[in-house]
N, C-alpha and C. Protein backbone atom coordinates (compact mmCIF):
# COMPACT_ATOMS: atom_id res chain seq x y z
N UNK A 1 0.85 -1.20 0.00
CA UNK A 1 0.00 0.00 0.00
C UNK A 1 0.88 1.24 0.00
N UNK A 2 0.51 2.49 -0.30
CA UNK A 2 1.26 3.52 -0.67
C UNK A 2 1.50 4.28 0.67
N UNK A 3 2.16 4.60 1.00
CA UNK A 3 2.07 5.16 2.22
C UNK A 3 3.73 6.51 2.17
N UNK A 4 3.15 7.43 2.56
CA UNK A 4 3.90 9.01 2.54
C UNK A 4 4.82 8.83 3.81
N UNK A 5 6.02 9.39 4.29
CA UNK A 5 6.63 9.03 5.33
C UNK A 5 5.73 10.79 6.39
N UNK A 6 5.95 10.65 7.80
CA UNK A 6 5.48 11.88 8.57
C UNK A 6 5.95 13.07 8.04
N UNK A 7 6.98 13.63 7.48
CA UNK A 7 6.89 14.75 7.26
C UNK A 7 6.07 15.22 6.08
N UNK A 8 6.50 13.94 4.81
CA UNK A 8 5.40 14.15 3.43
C UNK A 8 4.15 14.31 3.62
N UNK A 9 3.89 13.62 5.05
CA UNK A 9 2.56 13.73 5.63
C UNK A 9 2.14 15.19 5.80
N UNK A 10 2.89 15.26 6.98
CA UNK A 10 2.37 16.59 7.79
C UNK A 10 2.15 17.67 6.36
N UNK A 11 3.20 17.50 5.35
CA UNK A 11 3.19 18.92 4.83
C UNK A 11 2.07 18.80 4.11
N UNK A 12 1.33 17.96 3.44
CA UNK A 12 -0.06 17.36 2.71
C UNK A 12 -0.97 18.06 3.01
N UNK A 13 -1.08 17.41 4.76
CA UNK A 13 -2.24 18.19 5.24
C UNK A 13 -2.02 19.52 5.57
N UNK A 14 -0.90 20.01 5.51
CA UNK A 14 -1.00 21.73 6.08
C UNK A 14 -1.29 22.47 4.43
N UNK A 15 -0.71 21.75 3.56
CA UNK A 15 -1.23 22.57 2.48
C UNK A 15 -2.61 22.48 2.30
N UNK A 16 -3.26 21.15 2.46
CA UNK A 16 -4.73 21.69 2.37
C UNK A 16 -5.49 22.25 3.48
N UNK A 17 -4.86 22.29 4.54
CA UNK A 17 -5.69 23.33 5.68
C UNK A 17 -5.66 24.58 4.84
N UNK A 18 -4.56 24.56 4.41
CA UNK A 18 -4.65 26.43 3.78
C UNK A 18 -5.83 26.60 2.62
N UNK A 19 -5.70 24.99 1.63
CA UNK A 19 -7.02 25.53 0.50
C UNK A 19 -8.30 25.51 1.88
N UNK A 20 -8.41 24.43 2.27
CA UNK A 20 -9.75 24.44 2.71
C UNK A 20 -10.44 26.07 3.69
N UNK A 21 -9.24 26.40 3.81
CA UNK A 21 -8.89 27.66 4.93
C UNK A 21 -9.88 28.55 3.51
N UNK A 22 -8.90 28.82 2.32
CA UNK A 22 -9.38 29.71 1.17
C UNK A 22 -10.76 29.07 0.90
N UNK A 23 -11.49 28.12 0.90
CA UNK A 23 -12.98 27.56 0.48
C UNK A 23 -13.69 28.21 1.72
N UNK A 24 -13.24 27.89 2.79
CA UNK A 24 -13.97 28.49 4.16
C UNK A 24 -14.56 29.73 4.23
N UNK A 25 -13.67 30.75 3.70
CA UNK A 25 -13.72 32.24 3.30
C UNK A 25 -14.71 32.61 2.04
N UNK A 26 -14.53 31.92 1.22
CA UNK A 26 -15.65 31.66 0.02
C UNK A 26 -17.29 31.34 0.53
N UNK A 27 -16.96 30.39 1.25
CA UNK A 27 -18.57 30.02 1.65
C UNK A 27 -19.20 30.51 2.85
N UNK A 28 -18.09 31.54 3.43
CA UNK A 28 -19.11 32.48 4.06
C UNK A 28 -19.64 33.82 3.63
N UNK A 29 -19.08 33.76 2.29
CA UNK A 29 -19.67 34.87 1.78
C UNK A 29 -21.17 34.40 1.25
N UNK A 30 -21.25 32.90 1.11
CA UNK A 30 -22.28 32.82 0.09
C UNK A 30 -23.29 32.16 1.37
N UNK A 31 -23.22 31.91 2.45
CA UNK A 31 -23.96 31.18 3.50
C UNK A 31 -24.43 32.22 4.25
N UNK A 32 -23.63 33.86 4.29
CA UNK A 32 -24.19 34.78 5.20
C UNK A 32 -24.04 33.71 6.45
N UNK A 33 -23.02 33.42 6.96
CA UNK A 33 -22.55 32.95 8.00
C UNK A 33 -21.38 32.32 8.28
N UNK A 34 -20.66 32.25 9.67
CA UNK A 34 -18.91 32.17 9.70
C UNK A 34 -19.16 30.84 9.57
N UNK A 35 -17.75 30.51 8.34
CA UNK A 35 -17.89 28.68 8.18
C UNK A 35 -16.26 28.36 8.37
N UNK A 36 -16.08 27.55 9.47
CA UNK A 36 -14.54 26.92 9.81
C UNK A 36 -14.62 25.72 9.13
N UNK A 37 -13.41 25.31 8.68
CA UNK A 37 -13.32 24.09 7.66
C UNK A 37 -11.82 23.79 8.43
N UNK A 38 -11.52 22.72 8.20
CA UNK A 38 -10.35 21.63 8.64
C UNK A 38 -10.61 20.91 8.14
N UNK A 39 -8.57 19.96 7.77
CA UNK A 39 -8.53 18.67 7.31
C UNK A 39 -7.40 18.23 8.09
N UNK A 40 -8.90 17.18 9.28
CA UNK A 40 -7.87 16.43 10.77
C UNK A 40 -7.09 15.14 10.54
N UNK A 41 -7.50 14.94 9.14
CA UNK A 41 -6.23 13.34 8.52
C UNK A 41 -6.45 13.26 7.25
N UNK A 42 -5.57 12.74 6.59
CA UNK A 42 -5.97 12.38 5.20
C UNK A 42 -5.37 10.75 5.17
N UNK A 43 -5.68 10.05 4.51
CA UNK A 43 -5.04 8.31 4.09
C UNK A 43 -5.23 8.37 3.20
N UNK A 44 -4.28 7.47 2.25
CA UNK A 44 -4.29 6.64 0.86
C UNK A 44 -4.91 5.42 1.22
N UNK A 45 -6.25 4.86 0.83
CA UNK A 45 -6.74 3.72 0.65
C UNK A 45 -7.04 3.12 -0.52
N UNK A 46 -7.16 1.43 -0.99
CA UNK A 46 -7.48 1.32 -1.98
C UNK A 46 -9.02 2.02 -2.36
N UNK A 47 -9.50 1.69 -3.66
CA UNK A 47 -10.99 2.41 -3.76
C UNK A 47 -11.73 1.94 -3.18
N UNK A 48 -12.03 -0.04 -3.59
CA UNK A 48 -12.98 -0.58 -2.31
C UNK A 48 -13.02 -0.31 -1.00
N UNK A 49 -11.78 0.25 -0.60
CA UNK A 49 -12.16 0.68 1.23
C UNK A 49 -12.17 2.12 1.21
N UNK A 50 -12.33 2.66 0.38
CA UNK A 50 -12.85 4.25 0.27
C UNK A 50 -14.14 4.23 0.15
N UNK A 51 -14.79 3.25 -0.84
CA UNK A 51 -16.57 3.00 -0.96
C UNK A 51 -16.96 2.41 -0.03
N UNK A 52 -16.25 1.39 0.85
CA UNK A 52 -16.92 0.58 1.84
C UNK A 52 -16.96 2.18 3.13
N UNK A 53 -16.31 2.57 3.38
CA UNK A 53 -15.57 3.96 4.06
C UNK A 53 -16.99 5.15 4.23
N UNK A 54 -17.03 5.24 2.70
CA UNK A 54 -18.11 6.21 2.23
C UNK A 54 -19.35 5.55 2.93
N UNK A 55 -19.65 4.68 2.05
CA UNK A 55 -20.87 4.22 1.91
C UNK A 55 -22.09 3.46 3.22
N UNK A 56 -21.14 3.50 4.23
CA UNK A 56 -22.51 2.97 5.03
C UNK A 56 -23.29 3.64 6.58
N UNK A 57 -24.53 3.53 6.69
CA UNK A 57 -25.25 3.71 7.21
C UNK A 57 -26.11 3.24 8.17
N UNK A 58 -25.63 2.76 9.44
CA UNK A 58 -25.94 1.63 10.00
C UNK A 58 -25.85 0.22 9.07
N UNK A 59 -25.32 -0.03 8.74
CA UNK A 59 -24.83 -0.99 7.59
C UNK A 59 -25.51 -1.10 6.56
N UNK A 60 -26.43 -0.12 5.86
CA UNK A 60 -27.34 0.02 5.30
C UNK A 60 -26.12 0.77 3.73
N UNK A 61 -26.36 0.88 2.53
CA UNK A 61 -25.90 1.59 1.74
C UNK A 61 -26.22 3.22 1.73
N UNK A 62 -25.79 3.64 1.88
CA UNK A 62 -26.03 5.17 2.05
C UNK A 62 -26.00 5.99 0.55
N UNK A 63 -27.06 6.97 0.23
CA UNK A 63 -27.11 7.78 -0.92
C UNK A 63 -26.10 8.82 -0.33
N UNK A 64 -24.87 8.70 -1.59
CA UNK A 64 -24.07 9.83 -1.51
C UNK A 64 -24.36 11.25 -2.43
N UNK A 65 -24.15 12.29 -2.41
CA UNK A 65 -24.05 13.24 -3.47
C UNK A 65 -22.92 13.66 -3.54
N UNK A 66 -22.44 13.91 -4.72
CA UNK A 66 -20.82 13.94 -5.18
C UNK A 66 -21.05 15.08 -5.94
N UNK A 67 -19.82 15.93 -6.20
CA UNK A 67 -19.23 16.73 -7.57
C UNK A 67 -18.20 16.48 -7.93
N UNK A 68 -17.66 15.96 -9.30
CA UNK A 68 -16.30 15.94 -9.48
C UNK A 68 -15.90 16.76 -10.31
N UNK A 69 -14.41 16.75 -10.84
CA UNK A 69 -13.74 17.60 -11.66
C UNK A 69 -12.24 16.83 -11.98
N UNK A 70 -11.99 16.84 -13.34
CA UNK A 70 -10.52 15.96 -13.48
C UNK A 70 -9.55 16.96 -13.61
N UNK A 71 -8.21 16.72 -13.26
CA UNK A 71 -7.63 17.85 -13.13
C UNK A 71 -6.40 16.88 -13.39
N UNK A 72 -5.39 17.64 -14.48
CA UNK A 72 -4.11 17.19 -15.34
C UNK A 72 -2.85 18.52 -15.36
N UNK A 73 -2.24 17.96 -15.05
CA UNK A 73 -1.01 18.97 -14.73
C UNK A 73 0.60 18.49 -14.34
N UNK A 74 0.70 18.85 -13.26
CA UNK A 74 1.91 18.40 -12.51
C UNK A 74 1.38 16.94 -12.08
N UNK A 75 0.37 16.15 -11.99
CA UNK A 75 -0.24 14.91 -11.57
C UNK A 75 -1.51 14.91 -11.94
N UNK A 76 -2.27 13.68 -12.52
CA UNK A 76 -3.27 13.96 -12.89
C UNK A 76 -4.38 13.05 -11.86
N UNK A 77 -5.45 13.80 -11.34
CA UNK A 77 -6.65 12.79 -10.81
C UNK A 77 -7.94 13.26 -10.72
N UNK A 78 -8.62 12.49 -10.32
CA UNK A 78 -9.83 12.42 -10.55
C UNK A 78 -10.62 13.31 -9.05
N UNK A 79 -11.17 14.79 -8.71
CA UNK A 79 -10.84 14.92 -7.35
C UNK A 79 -12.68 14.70 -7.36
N UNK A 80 -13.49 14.30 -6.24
CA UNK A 80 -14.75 14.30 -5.66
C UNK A 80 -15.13 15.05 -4.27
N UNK A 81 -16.43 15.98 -4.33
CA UNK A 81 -16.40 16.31 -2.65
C UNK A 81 -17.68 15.57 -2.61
N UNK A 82 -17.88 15.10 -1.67
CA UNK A 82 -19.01 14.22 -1.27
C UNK A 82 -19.33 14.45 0.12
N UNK A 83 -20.55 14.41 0.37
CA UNK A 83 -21.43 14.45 1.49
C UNK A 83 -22.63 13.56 1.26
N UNK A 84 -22.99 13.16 2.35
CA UNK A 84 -24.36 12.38 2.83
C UNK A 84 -25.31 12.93 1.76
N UNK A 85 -26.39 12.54 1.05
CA UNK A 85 -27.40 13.30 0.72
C UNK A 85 -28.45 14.30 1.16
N UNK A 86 -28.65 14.13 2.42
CA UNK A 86 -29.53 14.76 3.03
C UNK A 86 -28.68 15.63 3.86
N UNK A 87 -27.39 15.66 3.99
CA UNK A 87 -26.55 16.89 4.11
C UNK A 87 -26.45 18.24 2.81
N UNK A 88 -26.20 17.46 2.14
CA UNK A 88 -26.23 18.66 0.62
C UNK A 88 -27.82 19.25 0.74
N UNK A 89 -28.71 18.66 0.82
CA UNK A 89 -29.82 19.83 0.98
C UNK A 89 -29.52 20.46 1.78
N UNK A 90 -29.53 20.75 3.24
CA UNK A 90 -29.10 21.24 4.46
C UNK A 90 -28.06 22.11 3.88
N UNK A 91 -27.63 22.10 2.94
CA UNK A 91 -26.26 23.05 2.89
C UNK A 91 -26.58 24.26 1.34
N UNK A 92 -27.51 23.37 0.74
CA UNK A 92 -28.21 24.25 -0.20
C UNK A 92 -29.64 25.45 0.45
N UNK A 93 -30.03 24.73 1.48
CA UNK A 93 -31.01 25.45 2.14
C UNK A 93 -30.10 26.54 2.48
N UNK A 94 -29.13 26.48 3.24
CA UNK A 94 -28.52 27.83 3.64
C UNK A 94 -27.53 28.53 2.39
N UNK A 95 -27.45 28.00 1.17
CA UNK A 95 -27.02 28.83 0.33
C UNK A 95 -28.17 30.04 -0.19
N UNK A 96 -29.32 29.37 -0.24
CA UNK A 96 -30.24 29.85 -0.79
C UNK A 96 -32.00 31.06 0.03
N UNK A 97 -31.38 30.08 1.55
CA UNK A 97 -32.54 30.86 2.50
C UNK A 97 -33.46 29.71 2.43
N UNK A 98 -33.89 30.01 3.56
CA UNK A 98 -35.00 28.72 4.34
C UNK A 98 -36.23 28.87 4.34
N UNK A 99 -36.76 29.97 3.00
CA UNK A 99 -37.82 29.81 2.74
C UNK A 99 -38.58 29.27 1.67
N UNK A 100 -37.23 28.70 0.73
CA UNK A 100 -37.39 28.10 -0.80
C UNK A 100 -38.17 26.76 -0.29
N UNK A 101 -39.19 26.11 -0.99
CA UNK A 101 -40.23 24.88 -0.89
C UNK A 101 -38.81 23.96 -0.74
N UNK A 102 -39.30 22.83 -0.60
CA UNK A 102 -38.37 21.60 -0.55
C UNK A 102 -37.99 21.62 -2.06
N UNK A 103 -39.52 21.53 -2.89
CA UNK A 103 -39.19 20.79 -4.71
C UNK A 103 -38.71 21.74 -5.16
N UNK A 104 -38.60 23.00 -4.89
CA UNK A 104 -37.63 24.65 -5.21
C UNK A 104 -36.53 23.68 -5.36
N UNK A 105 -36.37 23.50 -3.51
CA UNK A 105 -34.54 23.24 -2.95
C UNK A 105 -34.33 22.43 -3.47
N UNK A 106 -35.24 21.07 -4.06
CA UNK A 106 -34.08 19.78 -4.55
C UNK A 106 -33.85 19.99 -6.19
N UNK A 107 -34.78 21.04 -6.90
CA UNK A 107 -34.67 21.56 -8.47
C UNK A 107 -33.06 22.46 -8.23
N UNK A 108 -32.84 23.23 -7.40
CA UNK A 108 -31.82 23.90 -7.22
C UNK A 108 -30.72 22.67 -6.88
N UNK A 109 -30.55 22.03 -6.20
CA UNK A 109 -29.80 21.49 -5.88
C UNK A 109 -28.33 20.93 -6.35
N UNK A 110 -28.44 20.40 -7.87
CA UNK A 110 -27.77 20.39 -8.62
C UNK A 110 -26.47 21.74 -8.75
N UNK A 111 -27.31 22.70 -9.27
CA UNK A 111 -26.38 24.28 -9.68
C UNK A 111 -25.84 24.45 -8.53
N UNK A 112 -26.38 24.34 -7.25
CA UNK A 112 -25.15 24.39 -5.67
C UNK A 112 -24.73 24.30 -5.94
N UNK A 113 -24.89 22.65 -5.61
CA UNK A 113 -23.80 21.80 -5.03
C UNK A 113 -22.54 21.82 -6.28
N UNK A 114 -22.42 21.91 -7.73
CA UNK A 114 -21.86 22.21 -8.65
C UNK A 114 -21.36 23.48 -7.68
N UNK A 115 -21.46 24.53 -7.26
CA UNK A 115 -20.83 25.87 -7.19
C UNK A 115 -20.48 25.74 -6.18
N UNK A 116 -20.37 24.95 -4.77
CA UNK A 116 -19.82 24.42 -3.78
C UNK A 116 -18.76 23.54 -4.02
N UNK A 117 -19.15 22.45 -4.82
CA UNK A 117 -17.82 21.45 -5.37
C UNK A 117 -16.83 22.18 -6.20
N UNK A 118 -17.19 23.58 -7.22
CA UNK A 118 -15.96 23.96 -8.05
C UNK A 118 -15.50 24.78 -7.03
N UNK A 119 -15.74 25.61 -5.75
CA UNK A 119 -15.35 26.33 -4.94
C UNK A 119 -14.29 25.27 -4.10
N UNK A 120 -14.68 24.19 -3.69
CA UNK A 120 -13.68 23.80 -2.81
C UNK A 120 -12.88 22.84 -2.99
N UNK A 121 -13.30 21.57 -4.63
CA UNK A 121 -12.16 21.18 -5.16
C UNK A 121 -11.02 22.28 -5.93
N UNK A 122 -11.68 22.99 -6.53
CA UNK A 122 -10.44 24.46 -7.06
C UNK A 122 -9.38 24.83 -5.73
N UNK A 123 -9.97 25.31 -4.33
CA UNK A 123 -9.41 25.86 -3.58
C UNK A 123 -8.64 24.62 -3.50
N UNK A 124 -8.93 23.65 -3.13
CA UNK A 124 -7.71 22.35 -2.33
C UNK A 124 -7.05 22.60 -3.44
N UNK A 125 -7.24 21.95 -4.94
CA UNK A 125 -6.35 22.11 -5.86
C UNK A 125 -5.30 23.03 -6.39
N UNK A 126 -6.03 23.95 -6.43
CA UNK A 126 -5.30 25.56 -6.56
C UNK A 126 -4.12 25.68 -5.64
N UNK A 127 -4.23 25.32 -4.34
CA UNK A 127 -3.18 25.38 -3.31
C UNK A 127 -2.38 24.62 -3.41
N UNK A 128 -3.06 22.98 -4.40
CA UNK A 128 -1.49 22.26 -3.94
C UNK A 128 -0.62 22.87 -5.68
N UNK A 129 -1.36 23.67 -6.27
CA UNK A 129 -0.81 23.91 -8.08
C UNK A 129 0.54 25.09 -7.18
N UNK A 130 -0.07 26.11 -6.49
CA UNK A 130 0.34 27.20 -6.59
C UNK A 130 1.96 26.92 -5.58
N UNK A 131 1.78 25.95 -4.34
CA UNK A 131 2.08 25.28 -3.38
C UNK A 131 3.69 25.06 -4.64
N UNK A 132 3.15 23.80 -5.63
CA UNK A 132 3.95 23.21 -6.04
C UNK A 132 4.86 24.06 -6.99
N UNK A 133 4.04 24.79 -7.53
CA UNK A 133 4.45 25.60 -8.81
C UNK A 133 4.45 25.13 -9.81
N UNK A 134 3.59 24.73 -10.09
CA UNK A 134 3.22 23.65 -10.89
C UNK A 134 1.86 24.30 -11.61
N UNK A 135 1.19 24.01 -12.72
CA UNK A 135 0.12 24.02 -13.59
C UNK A 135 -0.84 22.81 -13.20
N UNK A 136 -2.33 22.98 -12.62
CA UNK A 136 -3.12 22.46 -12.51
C UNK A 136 -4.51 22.24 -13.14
N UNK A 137 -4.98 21.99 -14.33
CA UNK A 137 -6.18 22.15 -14.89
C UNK A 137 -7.12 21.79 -14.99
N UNK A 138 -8.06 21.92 -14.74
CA UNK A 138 -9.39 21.30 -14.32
C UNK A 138 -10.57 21.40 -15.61
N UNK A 139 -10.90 20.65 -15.50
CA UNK A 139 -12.86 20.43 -15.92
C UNK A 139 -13.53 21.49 -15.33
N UNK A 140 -14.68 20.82 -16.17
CA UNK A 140 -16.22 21.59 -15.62
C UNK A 140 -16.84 20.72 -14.67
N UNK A 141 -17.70 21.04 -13.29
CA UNK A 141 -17.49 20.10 -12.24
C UNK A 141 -18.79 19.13 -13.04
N UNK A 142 -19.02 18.20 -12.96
CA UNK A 142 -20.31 17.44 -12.63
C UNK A 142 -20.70 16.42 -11.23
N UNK A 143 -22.10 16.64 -11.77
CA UNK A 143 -23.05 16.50 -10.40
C UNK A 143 -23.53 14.45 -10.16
N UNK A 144 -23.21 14.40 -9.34
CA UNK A 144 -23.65 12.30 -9.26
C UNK A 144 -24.74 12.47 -7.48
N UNK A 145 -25.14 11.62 -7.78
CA UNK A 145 -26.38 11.01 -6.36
C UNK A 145 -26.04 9.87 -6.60
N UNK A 146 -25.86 8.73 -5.63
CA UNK A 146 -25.81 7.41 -5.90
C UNK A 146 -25.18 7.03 -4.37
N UNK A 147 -24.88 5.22 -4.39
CA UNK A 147 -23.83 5.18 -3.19
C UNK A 147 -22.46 5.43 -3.58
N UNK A 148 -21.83 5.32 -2.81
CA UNK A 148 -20.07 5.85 -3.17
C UNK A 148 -19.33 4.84 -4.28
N UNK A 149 -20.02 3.82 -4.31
CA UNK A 149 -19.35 2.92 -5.10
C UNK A 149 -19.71 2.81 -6.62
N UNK A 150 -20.94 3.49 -6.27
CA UNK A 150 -21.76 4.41 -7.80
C UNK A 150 -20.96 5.45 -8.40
N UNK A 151 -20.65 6.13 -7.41
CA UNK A 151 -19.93 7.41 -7.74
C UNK A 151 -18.50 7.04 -8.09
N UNK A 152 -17.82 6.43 -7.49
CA UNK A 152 -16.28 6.29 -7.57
C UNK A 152 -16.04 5.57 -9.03
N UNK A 153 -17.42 4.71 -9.47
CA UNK A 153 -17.90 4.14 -10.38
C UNK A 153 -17.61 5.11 -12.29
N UNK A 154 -18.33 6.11 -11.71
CA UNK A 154 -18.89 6.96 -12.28
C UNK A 154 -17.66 8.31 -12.66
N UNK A 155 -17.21 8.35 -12.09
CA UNK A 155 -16.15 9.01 -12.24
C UNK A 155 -15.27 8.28 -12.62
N UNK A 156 -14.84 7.06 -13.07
CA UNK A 156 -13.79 6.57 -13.99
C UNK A 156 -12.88 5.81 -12.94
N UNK A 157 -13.24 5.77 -11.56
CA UNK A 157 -12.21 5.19 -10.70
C UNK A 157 -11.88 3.83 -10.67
N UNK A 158 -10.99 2.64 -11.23
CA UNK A 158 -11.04 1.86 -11.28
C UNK A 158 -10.18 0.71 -9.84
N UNK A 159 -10.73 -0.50 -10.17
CA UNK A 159 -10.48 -1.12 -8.78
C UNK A 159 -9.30 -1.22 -7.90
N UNK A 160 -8.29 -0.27 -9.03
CA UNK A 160 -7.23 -0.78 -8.52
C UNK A 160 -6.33 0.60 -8.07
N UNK A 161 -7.01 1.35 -8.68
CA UNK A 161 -6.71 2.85 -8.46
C UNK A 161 -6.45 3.08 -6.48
N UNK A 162 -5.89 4.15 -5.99
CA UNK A 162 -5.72 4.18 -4.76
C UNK A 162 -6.11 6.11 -4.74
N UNK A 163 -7.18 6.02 -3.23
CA UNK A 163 -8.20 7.00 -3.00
C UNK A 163 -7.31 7.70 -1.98
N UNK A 164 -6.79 9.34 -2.45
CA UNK A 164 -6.21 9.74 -1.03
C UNK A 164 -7.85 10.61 -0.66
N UNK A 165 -7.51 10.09 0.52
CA UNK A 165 -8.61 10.67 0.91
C UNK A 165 -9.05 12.03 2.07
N UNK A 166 -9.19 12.84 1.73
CA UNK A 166 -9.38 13.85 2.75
C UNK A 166 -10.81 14.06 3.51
N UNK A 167 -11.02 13.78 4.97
CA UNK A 167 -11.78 14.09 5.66
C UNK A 167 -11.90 15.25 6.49
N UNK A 168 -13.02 16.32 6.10
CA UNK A 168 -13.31 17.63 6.35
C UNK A 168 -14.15 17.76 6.76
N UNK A 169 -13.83 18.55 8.33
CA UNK A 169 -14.98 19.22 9.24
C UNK A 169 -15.47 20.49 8.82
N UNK A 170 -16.90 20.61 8.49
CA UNK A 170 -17.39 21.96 7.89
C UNK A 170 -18.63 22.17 9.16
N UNK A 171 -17.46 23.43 9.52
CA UNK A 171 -18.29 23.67 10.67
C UNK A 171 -19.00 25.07 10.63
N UNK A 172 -20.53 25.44 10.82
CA UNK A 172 -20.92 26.56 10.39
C UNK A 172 -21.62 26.84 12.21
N UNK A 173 -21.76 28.10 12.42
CA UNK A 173 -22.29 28.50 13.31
C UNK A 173 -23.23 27.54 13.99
N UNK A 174 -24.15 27.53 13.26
CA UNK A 174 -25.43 26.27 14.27
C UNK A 174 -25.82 24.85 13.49
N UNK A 175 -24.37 24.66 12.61
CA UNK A 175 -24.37 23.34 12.04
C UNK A 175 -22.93 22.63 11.79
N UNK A 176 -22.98 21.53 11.68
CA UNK A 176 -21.68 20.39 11.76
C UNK A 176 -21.80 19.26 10.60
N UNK A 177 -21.13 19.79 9.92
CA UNK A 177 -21.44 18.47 8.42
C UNK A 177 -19.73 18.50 8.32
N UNK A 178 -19.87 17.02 7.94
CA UNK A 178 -18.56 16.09 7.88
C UNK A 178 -18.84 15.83 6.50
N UNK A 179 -17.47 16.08 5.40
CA UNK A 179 -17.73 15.31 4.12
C UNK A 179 -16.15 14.68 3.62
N UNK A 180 -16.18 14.66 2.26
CA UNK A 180 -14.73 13.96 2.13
C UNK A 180 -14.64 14.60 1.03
N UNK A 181 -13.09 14.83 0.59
CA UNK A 181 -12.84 14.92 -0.59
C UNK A 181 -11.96 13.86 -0.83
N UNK A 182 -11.94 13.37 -2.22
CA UNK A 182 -11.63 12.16 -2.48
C UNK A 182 -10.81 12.31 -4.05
N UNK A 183 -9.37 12.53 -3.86
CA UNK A 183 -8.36 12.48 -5.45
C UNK A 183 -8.14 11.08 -5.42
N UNK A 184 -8.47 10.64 -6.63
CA UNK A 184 -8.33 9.34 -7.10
C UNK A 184 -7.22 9.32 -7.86
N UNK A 185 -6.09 8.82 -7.80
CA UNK A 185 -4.84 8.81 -8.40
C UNK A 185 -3.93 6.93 -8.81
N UNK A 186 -3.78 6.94 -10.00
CA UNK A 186 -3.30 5.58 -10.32
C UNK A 186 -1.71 5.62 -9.67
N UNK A 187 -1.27 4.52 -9.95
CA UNK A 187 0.67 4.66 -9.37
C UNK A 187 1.15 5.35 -10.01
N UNK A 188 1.29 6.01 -11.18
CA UNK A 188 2.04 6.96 -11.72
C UNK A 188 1.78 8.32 -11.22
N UNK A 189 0.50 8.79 -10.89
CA UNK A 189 -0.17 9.67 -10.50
C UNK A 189 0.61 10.18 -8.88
N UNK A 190 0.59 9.04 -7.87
CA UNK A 190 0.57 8.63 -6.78
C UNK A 190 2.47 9.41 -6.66
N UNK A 191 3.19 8.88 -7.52
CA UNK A 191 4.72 8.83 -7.20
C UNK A 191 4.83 10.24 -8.10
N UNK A 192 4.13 10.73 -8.80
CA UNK A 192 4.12 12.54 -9.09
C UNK A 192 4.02 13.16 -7.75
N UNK A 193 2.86 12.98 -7.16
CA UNK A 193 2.35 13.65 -6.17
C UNK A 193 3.51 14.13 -4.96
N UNK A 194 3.72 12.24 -4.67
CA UNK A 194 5.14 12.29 -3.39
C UNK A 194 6.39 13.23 -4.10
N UNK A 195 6.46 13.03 -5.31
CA UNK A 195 7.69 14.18 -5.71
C UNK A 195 7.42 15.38 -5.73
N UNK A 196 6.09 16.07 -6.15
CA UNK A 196 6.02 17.51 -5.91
C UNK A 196 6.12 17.68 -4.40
N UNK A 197 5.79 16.78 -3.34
CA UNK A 197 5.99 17.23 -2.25
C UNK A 197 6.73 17.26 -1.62
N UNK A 198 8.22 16.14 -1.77
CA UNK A 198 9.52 16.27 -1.67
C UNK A 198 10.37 17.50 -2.11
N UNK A 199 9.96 18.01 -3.27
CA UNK A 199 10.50 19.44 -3.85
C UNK A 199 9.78 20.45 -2.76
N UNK A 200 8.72 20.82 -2.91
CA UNK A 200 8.41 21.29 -1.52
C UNK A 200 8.79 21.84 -0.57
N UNK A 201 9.21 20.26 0.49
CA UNK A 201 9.96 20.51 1.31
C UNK A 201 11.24 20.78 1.30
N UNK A 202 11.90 20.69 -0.02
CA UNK A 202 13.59 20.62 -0.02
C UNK A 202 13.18 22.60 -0.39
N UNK A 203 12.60 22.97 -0.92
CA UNK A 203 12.42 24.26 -1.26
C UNK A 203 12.14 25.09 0.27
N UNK A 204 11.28 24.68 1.57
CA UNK A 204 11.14 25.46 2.18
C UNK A 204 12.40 24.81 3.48
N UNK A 205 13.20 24.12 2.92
CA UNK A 205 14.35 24.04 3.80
C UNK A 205 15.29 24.61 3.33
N UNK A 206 15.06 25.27 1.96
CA UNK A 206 16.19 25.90 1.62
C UNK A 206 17.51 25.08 1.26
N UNK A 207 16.53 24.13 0.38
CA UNK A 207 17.51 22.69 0.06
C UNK A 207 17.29 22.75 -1.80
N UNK A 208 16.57 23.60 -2.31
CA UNK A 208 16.34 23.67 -3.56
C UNK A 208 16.54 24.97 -4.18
């Protein structure tokens, strides 16, 4: 299994505290309310234990809602933000105000969560492009409902592919939603990544 040594680690997640930090700032402009975001671990898992991961609900299959976007550059992958389903309404209700009907909120739902997913896969991404110095390019996001294994499906992720996975606390004033973002990266993908982040660090040691 692929595994980053602690410092490749640590520096991973501090670069995406900083995107998620820049998405945080974004979505309180659009929530009309203060939104703290953190990322308290990230792992490389295969995909089946990223869908088994995702997907359950008292052992029940759980409807996920996803946005993705492919992004080719300095490394290329497949990135997803995903939340519970009945979280993404809850999070479209407060994009939009809590007086839109339900069949309003779930007709809207789509164009959000699209403008939530290009807001905060861009920000993670953007940070690790700008981070690396590197060129990062992205798609147009699209929108999936399904279980995670639908989605990971659906987005081109194949069985053998390995899911880094980021788990993010989105914490808003009088609400707490947990979601994931999920770069799907093959082994070639995987051993780009560990090298932009080795340069990185040899750069902020003043080793490059």
């Amino acid at each position: 299994m692929f595994n980053l040594t602690e410092l490749e680690n640590d520096a991973l997640v501090e670069i995406f505290n900083i995107g998620v930090g820049q998405a945080a700032a974004s979505m309180s402009a659009i929530v009309h309310e203060a939104v703290r975001m953190s990322v308290p671990s990230i792992s490389f898992i295969p995909r089946t234990e990223a869908a088994r991961l995702l997907g359950k609900n008292d052992g029940l299959p759980e409807r996920i809602c996803g946005v993705s976007q492919h992004f080719h550059g300095a490394f290329g992958t497949q990135a997803i933000l995903m939340f519970p389903e009945d979280k993404s309404l809850e999070i479209v209700r407060l994009m939009v105000g809590e007086a839109i009907p339900l069949k309003e909120l779930t007709e809207m739902e789509q164009e959000a969560m699209c403008e939530i997913g290009n807001i905060m896969l861009n920000s993670c991404v953007g940070t690790l492009a700008n981070t690396f110095q590197r060129e990062l390019q992205g798609s147009l996001p699209q929108y999936h409902v399904g279980t995670s294994d639908e989605i990971l499906s659906a987005t081109g992720s194949e069985a053998g592919n390995v899911v880094l996975m980021l788990h993010i606390d989105f914490v808003l004033e009088k609400h707490q939603i947990h979601g994931y973002v999920a770069f799907v990266l093959d082994i070639s993908a995987l051993h780009d990544l560990q090298e932009q982040i080795n340069l990185y660090i040899a750069r902020a040691m003043g080793q490059a």
